[in-house]
N, C-alpha and C. Protein backbone atom coordinates (compact mmCIF):
# COMPACT_ATOMS: atom_id res chain seq x y z
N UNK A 1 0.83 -1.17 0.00
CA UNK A 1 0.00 0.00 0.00
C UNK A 1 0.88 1.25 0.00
N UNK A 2 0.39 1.81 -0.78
CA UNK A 2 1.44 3.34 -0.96
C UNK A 2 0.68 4.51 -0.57
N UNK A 3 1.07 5.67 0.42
CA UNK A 3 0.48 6.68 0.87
C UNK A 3 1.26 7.55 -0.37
N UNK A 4 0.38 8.67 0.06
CA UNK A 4 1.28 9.85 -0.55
C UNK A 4 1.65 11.43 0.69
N UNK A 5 2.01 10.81 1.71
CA UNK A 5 2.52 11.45 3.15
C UNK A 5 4.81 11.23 2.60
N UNK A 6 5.00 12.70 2.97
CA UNK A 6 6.40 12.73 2.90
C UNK A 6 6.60 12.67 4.44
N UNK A 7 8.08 11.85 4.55
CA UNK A 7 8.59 11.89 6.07
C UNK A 7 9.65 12.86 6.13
N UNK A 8 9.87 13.18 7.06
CA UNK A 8 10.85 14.11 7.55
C UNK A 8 11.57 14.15 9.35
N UNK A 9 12.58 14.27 9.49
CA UNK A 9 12.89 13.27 10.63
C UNK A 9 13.60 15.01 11.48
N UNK A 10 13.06 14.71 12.21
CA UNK A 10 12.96 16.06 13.41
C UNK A 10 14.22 16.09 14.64
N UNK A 11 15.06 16.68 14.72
CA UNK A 11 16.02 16.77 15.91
C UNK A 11 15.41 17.13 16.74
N UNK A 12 15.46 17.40 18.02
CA UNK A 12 15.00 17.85 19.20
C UNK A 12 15.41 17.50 20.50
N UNK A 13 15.45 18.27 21.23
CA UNK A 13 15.77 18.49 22.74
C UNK A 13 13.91 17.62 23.33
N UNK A 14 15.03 15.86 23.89
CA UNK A 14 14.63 15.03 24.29
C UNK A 14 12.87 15.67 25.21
N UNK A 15 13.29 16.99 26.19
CA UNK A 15 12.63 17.53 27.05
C UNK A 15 11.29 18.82 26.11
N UNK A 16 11.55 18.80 25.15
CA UNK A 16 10.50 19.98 24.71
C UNK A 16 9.65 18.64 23.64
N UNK A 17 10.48 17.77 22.91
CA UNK A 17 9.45 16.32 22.96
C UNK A 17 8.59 16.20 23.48
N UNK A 18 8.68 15.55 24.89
CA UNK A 18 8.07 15.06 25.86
C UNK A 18 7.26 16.52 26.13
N UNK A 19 7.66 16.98 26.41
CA UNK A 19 6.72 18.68 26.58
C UNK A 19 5.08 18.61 25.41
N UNK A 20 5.90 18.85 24.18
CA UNK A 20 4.80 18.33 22.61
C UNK A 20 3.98 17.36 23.13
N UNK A 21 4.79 15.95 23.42
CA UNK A 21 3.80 14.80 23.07
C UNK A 21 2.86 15.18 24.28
N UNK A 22 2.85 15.78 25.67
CA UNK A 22 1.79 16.08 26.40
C UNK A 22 0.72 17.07 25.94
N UNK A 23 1.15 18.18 25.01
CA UNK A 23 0.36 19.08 24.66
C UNK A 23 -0.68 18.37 23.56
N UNK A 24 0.26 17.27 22.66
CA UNK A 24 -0.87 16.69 21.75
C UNK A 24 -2.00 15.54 22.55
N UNK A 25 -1.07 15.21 23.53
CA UNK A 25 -2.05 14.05 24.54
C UNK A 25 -3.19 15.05 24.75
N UNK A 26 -3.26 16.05 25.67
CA UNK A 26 -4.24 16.54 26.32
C UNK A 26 -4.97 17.30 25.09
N UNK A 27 -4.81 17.17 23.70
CA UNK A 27 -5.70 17.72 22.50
C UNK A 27 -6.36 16.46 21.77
N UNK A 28 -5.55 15.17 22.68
CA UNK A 28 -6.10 14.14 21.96
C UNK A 28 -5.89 13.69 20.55
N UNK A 29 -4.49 13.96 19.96
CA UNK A 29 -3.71 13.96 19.10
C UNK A 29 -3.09 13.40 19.26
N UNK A 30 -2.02 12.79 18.40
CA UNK A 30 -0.80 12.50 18.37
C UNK A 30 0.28 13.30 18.37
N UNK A 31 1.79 12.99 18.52
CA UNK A 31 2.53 14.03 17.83
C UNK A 31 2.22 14.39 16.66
N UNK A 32 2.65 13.54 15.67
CA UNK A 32 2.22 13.85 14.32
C UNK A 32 1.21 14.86 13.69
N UNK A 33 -0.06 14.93 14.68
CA UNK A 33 -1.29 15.42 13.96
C UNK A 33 -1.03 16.64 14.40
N UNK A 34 -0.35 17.19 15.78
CA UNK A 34 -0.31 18.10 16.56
C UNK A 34 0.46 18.95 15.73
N UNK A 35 1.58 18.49 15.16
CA UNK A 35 2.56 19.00 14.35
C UNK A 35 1.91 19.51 13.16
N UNK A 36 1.20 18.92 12.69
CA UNK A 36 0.27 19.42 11.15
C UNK A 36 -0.42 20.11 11.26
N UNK A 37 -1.54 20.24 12.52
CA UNK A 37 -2.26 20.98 12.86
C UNK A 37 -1.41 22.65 12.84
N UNK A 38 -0.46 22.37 13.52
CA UNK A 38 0.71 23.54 13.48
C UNK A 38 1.03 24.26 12.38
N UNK A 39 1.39 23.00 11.69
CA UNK A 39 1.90 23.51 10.43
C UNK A 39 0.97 24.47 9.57
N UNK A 40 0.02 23.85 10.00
CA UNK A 40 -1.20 24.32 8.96
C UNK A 40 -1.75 25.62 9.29
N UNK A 41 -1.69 26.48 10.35
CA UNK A 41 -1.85 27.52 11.06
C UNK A 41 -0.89 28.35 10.62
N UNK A 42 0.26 28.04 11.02
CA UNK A 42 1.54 28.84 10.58
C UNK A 42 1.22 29.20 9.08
N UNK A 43 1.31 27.98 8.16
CA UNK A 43 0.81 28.42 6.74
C UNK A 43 -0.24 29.74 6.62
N UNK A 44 -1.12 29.41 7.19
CA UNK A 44 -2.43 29.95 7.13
C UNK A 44 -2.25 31.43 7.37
N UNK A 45 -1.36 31.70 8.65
CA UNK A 45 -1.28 33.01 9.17
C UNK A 45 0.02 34.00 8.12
N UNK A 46 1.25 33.05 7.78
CA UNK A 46 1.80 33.70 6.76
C UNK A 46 1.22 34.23 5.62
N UNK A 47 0.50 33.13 4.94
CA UNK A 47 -0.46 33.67 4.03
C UNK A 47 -1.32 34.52 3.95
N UNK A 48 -1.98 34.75 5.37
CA UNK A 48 -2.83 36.00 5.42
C UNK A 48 -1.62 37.42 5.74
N UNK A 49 -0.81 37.27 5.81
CA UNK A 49 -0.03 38.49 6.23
C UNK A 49 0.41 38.73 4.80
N UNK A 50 1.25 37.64 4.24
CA UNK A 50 2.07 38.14 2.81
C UNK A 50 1.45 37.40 1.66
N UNK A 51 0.40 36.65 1.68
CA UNK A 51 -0.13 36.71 0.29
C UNK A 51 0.23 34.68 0.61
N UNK A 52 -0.50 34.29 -0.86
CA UNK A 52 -0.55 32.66 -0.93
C UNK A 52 0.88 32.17 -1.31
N UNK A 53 0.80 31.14 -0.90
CA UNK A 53 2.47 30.87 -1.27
C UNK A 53 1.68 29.93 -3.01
N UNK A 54 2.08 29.76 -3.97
CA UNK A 54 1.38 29.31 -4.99
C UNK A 54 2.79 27.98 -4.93
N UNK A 55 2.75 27.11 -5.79
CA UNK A 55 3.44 26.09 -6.21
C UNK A 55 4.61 26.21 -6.91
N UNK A 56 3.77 27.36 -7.72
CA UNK A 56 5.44 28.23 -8.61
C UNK A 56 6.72 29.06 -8.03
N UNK A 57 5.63 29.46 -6.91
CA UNK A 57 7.10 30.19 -5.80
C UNK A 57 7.92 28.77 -5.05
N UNK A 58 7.19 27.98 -4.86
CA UNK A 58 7.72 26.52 -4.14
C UNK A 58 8.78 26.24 -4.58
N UNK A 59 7.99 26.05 -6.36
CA UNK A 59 9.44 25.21 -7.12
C UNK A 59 10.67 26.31 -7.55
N UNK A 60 10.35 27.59 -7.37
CA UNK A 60 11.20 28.69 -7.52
C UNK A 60 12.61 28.61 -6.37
N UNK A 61 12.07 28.30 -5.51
CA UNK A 61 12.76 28.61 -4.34
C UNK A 61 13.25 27.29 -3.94
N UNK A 62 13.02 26.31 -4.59
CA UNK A 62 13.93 24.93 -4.03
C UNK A 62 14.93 24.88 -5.48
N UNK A 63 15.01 25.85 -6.68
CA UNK A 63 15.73 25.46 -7.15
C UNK A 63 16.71 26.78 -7.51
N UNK A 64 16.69 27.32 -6.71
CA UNK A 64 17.89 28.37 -6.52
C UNK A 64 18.58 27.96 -6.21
């Protein structure tokens, strides 16, 4: 079975971890979801400040 989810592997200070994985426990999340949920906010709020990020700026900027 093939998803279409990219991984990406996170450094972190063992103690702000454990910090996360309680904040996603008590939202009833996982890490994972807690993190997306995140992500997805952050997106959201950049975008309302400076405009949509489109696909073309994406591939602009990973191939500089």
């Amino acid at each position: 079975m093939h998803d279409n989810h990219c991984r990406y592997t996170l450094r972190v200070e063992p103690i702000i971890l454990d910090k996360f994985g309680f904040i996603a426990k008590y939202k009833g999340r996982s890490k994972n979801k807690e993190l997306e949920q995140m992500m997805i906010k952050r997106i959201k709020d950049f975008e309302k400040e400076n405009g949509e990020i489109t696909v073309k700026m994406i591939y602009e900027a990973i191939n500089k």
